[in-house]
PDB file of N, CA and C in Angstrom:
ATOM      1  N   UNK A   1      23.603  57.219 -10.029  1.00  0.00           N
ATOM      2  CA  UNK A   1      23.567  56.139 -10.971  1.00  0.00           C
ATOM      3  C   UNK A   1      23.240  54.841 -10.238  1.00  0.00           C
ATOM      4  N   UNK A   2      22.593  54.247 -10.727  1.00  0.00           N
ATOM      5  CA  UNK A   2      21.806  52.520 -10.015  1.00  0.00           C
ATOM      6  C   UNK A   2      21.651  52.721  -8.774  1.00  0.00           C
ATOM      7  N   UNK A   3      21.653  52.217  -7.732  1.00  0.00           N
ATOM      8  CA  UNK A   3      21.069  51.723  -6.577  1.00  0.00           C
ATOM      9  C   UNK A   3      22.509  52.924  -5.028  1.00  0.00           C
ATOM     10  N   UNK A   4      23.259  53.308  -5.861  1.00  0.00           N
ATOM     11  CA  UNK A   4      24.235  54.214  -5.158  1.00  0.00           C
ATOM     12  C   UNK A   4      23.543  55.279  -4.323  1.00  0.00           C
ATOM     13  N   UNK A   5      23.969  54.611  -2.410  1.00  0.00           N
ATOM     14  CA  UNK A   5      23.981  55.650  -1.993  1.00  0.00           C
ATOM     15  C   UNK A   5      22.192  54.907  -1.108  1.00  0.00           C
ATOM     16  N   UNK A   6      20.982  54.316  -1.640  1.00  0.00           N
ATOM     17  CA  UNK A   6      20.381  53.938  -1.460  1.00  0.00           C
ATOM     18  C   UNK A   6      20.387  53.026  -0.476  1.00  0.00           C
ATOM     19  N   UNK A   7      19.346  52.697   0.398  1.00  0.00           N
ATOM     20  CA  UNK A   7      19.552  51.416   1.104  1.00  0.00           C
ATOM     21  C   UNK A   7      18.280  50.558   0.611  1.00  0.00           C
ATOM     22  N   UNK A   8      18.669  48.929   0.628  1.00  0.00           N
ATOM     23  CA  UNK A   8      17.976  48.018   0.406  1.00  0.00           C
ATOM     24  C   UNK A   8      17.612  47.238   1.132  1.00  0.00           C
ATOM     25  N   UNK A   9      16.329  46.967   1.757  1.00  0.00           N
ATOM     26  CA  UNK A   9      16.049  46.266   2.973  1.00  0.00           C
ATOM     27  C   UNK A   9      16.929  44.598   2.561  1.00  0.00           C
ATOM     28  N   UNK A  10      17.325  44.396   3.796  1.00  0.00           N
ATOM     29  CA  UNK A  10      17.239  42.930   3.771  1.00  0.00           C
ATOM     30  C   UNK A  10      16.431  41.952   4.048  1.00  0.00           C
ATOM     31  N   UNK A  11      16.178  40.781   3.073  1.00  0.00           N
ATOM     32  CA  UNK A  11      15.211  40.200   3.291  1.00  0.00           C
ATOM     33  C   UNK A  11      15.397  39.245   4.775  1.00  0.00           C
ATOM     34  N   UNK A  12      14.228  38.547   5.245  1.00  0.00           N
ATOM     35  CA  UNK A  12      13.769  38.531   6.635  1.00  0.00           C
ATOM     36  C   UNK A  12      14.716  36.539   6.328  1.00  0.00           C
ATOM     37  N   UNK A  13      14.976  36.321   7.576  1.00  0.00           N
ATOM     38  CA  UNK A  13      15.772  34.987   7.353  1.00  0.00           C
ATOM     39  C   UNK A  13      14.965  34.152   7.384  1.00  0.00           C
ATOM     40  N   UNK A  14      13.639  33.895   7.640  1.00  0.00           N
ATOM     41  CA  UNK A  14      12.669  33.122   7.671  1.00  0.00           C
ATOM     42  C   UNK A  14      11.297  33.546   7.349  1.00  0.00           C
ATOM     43  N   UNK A  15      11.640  33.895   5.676  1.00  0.00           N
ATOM     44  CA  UNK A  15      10.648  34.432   5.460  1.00  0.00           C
ATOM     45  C   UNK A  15       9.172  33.047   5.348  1.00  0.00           C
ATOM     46  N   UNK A  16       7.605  33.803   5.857  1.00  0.00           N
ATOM     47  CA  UNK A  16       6.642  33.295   5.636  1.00  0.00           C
ATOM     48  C   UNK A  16       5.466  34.232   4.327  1.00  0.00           C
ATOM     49  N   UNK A  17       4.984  32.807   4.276  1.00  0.00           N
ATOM     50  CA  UNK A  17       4.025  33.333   3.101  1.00  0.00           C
ATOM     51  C   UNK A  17       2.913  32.772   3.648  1.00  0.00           C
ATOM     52  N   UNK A  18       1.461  33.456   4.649  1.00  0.00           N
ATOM     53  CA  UNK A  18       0.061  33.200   4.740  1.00  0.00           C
ATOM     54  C   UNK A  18      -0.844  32.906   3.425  1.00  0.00           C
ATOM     55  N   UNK A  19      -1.272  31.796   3.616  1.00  0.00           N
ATOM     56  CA  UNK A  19      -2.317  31.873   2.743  1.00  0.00           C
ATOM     57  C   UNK A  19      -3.448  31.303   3.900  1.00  0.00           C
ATOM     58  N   UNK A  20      -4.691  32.389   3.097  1.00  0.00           N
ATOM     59  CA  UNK A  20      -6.024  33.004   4.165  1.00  0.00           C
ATOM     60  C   UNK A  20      -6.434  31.228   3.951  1.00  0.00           C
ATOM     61  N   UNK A  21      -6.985  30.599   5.343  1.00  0.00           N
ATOM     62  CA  UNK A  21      -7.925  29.784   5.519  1.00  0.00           C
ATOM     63  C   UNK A  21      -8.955  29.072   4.392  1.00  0.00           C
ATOM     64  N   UNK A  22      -9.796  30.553   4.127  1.00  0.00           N
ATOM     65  CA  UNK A  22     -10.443  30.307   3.283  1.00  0.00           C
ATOM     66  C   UNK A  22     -10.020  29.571   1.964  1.00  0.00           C
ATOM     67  N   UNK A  23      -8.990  29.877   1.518  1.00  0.00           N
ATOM     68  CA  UNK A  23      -8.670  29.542   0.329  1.00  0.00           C
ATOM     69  C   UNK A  23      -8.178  28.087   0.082  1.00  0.00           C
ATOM     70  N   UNK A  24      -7.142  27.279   1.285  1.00  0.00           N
ATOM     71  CA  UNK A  24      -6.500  26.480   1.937  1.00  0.00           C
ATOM     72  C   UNK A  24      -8.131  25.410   1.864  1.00  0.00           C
ATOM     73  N   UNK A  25      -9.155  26.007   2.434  1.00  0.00           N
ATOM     74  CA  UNK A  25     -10.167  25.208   2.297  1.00  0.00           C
ATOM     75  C   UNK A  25     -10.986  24.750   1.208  1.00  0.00           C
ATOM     76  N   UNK A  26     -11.286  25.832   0.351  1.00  0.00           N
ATOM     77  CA  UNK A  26     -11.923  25.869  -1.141  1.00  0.00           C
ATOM     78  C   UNK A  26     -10.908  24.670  -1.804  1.00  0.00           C
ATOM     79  N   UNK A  27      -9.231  24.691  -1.958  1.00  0.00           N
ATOM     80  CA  UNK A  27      -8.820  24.101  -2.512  1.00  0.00           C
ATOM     81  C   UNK A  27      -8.490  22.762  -1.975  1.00  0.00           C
ATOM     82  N   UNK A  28      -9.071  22.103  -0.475  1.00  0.00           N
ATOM     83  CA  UNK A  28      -8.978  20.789  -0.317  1.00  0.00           C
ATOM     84  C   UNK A  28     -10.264  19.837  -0.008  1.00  0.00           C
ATOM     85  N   UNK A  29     -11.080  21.092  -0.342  1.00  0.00           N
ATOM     86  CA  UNK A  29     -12.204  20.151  -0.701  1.00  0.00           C
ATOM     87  C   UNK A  29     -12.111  20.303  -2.523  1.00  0.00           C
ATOM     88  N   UNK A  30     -11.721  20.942  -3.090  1.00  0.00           N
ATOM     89  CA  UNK A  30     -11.722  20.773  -4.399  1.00  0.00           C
ATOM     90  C   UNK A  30     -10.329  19.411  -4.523  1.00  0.00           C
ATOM     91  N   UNK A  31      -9.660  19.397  -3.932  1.00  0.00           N
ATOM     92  CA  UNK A  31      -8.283  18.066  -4.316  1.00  0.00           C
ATOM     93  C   UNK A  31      -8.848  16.476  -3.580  1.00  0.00           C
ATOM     94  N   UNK A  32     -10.168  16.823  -2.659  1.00  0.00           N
ATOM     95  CA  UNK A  32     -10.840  16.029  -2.045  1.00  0.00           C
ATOM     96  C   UNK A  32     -11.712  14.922  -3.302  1.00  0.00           C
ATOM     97  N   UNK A  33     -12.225  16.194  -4.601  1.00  0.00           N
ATOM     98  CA  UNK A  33     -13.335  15.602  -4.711  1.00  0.00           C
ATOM     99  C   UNK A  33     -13.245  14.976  -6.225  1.00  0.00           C
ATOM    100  N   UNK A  34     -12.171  16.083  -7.115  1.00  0.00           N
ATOM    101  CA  UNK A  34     -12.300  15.638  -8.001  1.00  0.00           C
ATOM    102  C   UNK A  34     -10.951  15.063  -8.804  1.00  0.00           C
ATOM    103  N   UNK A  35     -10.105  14.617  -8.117  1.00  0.00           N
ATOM    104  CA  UNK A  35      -8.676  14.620  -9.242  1.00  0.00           C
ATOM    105  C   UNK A  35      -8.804  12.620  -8.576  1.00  0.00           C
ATOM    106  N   UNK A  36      -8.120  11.773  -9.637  1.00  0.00           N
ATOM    107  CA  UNK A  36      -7.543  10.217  -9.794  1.00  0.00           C
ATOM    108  C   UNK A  36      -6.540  10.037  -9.296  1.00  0.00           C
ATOM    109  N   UNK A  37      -5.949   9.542  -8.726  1.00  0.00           N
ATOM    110  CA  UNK A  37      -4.535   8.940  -8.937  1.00  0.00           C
ATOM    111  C   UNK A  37      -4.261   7.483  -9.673  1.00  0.00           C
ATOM    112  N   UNK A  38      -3.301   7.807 -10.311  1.00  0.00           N
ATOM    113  CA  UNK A  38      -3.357   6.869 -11.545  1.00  0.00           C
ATOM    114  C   UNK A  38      -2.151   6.306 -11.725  1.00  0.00           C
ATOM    115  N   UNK A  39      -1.903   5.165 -12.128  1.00  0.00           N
ATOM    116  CA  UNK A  39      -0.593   3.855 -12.542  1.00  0.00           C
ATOM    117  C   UNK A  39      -0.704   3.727 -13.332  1.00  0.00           C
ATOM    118  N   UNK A  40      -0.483   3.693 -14.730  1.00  0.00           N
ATOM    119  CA  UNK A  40       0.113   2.609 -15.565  1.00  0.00           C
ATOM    120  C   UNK A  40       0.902   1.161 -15.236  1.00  0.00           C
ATOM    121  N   UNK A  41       0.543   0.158 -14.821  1.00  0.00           N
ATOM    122  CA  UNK A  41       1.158  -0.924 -13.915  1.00  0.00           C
ATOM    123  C   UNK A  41       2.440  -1.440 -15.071  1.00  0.00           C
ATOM    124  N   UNK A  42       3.782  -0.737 -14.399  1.00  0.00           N
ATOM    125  CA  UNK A  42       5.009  -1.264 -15.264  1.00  0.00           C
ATOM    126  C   UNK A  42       5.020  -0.746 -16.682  1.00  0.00           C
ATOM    127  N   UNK A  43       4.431   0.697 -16.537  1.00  0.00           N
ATOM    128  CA  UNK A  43       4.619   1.564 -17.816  1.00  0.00           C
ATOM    129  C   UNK A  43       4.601   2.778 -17.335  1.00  0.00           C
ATOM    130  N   UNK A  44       5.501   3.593 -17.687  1.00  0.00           N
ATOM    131  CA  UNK A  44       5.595   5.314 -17.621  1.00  0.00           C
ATOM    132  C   UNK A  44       5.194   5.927 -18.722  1.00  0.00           C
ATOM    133  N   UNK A  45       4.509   6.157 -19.388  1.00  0.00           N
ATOM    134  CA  UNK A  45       4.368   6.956 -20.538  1.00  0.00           C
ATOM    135  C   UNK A  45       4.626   8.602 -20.280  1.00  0.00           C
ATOM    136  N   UNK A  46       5.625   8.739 -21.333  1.00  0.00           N
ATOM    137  CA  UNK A  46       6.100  10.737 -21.518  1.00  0.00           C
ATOM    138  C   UNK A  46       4.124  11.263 -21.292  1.00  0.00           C
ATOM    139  N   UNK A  47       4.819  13.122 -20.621  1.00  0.00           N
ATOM    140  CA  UNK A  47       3.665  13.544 -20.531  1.00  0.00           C
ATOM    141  C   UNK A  47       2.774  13.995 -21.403  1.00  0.00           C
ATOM    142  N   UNK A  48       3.495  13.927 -22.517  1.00  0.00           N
ATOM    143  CA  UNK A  48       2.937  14.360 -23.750  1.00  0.00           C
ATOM    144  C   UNK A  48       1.912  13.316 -23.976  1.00  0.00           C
ATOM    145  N   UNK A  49       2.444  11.952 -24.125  1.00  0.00           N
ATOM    146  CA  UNK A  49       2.139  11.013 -24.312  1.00  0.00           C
ATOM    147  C   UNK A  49       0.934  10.943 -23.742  1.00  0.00           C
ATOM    148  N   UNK A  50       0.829  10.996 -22.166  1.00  0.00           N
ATOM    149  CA  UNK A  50      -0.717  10.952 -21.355  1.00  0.00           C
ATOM    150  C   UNK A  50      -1.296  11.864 -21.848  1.00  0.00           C
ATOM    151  N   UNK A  51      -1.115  12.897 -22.115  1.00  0.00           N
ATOM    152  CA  UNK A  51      -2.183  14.040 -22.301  1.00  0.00           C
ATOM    153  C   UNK A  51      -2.867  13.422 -23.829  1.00  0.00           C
ATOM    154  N   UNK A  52      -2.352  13.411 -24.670  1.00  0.00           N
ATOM    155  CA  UNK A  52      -2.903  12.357 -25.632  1.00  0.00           C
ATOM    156  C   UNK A  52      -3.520  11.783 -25.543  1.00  0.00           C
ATOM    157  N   UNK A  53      -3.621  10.813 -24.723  1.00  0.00           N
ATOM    158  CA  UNK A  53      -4.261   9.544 -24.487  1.00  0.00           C
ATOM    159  C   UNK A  53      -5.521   9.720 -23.311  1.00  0.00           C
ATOM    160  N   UNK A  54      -5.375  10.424 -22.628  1.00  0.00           N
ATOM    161  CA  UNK A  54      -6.409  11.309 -21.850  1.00  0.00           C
ATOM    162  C   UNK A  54      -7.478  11.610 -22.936  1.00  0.00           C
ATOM    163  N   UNK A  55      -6.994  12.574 -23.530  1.00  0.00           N
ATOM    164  CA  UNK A  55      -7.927  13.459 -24.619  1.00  0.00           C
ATOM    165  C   UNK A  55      -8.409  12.589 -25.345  1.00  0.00           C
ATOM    166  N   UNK A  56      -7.891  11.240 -25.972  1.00  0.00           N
ATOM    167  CA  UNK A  56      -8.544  10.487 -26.459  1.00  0.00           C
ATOM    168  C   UNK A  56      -9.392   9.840 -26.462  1.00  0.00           C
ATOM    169  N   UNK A  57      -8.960   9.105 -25.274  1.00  0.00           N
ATOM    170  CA  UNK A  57     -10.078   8.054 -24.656  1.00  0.00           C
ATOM    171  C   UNK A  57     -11.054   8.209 -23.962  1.00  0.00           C
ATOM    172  N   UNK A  58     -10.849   9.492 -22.944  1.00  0.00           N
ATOM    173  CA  UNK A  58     -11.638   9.832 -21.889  1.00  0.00           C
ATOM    174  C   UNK A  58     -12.520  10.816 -22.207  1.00  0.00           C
ATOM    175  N   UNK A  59     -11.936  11.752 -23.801  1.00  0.00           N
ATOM    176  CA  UNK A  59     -13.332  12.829 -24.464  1.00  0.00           C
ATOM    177  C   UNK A  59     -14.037  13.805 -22.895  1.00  0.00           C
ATOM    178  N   UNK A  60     -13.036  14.000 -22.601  1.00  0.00           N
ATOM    179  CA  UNK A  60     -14.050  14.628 -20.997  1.00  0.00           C
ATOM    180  C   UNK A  60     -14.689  16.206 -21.475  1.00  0.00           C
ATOM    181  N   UNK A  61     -16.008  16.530 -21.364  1.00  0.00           N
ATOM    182  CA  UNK A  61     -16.373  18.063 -21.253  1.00  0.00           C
ATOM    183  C   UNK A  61     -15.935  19.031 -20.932  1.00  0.00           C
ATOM    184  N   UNK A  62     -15.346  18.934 -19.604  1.00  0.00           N
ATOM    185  CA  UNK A  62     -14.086  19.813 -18.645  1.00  0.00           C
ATOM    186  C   UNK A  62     -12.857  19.815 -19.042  1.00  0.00           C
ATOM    187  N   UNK A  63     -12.456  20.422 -18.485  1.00  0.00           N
ATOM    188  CA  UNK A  63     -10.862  21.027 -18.196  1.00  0.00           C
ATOM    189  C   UNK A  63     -10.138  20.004 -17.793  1.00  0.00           C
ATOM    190  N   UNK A  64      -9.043  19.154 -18.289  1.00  0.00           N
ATOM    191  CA  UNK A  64      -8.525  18.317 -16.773  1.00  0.00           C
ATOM    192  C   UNK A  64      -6.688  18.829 -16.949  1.00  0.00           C
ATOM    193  N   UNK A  65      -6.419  18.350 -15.802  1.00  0.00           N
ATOM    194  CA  UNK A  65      -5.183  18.933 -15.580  1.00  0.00           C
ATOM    195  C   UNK A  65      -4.092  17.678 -14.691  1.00  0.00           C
ATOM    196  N   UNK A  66      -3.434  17.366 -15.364  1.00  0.00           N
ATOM    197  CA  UNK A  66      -2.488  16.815 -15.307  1.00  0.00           C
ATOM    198  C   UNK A  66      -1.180  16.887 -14.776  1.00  0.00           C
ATOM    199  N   UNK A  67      -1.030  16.557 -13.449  1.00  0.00           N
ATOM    200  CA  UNK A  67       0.199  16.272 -12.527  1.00  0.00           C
ATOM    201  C   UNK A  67       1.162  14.581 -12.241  1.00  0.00           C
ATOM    202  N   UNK A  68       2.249  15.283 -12.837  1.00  0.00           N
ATOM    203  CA  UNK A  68       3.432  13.785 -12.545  1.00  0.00           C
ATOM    204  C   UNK A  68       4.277  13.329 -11.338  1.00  0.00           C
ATOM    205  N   UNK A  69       3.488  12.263 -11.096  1.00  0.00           N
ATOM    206  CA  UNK A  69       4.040  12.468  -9.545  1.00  0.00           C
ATOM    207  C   UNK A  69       5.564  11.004  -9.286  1.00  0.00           C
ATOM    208  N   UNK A  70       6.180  10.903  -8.154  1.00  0.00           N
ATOM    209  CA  UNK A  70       6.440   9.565  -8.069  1.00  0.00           C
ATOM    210  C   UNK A  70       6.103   7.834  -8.581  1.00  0.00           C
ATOM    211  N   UNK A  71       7.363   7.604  -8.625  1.00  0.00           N
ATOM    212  CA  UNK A  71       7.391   6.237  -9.150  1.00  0.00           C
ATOM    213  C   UNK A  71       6.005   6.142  -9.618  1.00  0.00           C
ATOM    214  N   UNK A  72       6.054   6.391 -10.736  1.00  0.00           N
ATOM    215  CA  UNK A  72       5.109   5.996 -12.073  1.00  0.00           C
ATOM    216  C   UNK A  72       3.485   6.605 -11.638  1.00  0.00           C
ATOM    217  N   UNK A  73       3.471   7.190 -10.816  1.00  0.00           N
ATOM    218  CA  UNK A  73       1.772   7.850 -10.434  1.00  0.00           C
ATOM    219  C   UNK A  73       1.771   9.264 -10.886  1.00  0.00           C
ATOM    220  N   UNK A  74       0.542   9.470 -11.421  1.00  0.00           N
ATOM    221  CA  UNK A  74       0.208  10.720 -12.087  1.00  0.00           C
ATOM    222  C   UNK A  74      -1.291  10.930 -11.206  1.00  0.00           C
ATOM    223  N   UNK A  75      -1.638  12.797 -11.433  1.00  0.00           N
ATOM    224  CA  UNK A  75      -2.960  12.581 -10.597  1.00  0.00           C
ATOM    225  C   UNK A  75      -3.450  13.379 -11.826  1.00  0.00           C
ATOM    226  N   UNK A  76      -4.869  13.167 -12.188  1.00  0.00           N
ATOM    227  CA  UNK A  76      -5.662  13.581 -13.046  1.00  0.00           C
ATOM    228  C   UNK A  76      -6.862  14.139 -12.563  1.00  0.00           C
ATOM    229  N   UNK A  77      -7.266  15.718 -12.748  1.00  0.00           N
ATOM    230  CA  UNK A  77      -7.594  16.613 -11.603  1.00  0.00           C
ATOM    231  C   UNK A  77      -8.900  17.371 -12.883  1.00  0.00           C
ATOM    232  N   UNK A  78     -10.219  16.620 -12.571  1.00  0.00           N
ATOM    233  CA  UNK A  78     -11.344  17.154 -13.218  1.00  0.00           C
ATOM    234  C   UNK A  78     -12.004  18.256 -12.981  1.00  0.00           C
ATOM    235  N   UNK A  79     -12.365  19.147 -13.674  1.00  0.00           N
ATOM    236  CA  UNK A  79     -12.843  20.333 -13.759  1.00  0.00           C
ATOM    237  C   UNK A  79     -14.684  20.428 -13.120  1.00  0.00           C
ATOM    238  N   UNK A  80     -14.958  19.167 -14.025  1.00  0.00           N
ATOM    239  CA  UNK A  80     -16.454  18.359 -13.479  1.00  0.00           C
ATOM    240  C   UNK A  80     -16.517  17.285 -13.210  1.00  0.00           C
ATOM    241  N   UNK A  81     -16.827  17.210 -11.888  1.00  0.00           N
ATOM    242  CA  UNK A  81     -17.064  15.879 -11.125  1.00  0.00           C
ATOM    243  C   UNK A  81     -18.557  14.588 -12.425  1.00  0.00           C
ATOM    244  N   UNK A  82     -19.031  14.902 -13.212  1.00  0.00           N
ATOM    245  CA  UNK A  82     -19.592  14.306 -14.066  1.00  0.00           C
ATOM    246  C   UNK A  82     -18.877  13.753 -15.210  1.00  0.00           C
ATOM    247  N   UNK A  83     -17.534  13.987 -15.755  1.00  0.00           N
ATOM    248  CA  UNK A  83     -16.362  13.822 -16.455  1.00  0.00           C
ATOM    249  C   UNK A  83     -15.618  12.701 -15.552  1.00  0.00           C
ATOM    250  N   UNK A  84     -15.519  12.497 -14.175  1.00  0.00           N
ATOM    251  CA  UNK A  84     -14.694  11.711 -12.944  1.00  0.00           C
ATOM    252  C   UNK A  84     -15.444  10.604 -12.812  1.00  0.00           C
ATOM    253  N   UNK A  85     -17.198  10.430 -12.692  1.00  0.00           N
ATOM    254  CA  UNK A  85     -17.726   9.469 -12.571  1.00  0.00           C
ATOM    255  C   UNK A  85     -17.901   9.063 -13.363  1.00  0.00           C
ATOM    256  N   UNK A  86     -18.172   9.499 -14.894  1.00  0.00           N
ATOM    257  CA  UNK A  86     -17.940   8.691 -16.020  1.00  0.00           C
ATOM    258  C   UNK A  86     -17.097   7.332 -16.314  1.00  0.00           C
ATOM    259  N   UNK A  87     -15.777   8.206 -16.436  1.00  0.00           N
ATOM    260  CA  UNK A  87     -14.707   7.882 -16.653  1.00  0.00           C
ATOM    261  C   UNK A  87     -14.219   6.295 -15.543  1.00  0.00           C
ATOM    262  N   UNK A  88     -14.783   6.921 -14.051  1.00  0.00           N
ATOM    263  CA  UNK A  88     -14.482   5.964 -13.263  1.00  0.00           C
ATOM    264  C   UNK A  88     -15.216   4.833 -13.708  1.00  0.00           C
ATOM    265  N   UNK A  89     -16.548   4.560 -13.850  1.00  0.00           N
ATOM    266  CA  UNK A  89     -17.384   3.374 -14.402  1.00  0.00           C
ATOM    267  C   UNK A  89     -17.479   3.064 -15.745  1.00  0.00           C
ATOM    268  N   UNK A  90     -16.405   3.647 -15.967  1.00  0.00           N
ATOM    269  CA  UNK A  90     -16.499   3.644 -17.744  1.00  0.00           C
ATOM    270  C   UNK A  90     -15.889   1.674 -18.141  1.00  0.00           C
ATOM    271  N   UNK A  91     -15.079   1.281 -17.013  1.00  0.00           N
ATOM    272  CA  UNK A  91     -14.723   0.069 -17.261  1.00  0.00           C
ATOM    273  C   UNK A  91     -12.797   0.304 -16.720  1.00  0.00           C
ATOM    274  N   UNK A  92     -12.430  -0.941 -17.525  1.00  0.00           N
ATOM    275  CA  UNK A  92     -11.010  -0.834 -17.794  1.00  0.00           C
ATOM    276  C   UNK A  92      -9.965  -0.433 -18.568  1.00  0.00           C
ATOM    277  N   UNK A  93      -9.400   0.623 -18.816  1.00  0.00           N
ATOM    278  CA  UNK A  93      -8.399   1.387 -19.611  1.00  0.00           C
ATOM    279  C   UNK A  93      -6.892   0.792 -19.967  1.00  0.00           C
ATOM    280  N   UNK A  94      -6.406   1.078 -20.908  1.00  0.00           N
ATOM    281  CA  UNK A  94      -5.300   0.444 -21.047  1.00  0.00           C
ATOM    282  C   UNK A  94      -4.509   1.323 -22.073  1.00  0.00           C
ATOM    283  N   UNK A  95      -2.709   1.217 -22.170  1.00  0.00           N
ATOM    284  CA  UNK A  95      -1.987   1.964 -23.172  1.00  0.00           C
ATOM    285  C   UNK A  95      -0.850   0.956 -23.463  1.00  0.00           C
ATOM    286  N   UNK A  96      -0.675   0.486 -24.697  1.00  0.00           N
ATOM    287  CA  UNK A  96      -0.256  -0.618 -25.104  1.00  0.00           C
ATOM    288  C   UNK A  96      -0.249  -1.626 -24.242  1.00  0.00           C
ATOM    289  N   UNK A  97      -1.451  -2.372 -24.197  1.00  0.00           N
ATOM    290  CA  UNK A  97      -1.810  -3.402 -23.264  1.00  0.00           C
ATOM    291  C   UNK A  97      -1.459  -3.684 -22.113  1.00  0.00           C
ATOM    292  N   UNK A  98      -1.568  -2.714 -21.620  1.00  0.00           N
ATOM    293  CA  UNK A  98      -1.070  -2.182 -20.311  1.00  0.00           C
ATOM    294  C   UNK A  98      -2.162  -1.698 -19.530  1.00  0.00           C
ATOM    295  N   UNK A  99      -2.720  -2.287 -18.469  1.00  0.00           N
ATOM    296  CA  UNK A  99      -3.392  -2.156 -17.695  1.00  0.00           C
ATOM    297  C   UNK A  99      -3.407   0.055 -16.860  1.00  0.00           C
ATOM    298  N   UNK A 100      -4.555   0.490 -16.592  1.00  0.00           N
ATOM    299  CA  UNK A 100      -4.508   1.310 -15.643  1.00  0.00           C
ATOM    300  C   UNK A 100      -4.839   1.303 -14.719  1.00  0.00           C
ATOM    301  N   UNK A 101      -4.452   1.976 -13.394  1.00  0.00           N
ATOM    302  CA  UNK A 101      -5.024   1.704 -12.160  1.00  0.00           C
ATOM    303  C   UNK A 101      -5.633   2.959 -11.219  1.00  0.00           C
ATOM    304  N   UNK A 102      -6.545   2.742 -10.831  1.00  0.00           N
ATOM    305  CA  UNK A 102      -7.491   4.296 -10.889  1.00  0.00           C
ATOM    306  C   UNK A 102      -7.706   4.275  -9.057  1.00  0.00           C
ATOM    307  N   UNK A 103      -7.031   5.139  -8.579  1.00  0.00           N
ATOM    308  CA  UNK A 103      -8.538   5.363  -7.213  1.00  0.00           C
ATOM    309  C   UNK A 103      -8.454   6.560  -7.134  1.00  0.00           C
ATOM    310  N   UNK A 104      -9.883   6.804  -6.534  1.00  0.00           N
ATOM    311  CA  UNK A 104     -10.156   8.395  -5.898  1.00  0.00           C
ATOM    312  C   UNK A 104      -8.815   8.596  -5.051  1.00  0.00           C
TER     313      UNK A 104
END
């Protein structure tokens, strides 16, 4: 009956997890090229809230994907780098008159 009698390895005290080169690379030239980091200057808006307001204003073709980071910075991570340069020269953005603040 259950696990009786069986032995169960123990796990290793320092366990590691490899991830291949390759992949480590694909994904920092992809975090290189296409995601914002972004402020709201003296506004947090819920994430619901950004994703909203993303979808609204910015109408992007792609995929984008949305990470909440420290004191009030979010990174906004484009699917197409043609959706990123848009958006970047698109001008100045704002959420209840509230300035945004954009760099690569």
């Amino acid at each position: 009956m259950g696990l009786q009698g069986q032995h169960i390895p123990k796990a290793p005290k320092n366990p590691r997890y490899i991830i291949p080169t390759r992949c480590l690379e694909v994904n920092r030239k992809h975090m290189r090229h296409h995601p914002f980091i972004c402020r709201f200057i003296g506004l947090w808006p819920m994430e619901e809230e950004l994703e909203h307001w993303i979808q609204y204003n910015w109408q992007t073709k792609g995929e984008v994907d949305l990470r909440l980071g420290l004191k009030f910075f979010f990174t906004v991570i484009f699917s197409k780098l043609e959706d990123k340069a848009r958006i970047f020269e698109g001008g100045s953005y704002f959420l209840n008159n509230v300035g945004l603040y954009i760099r690569h």
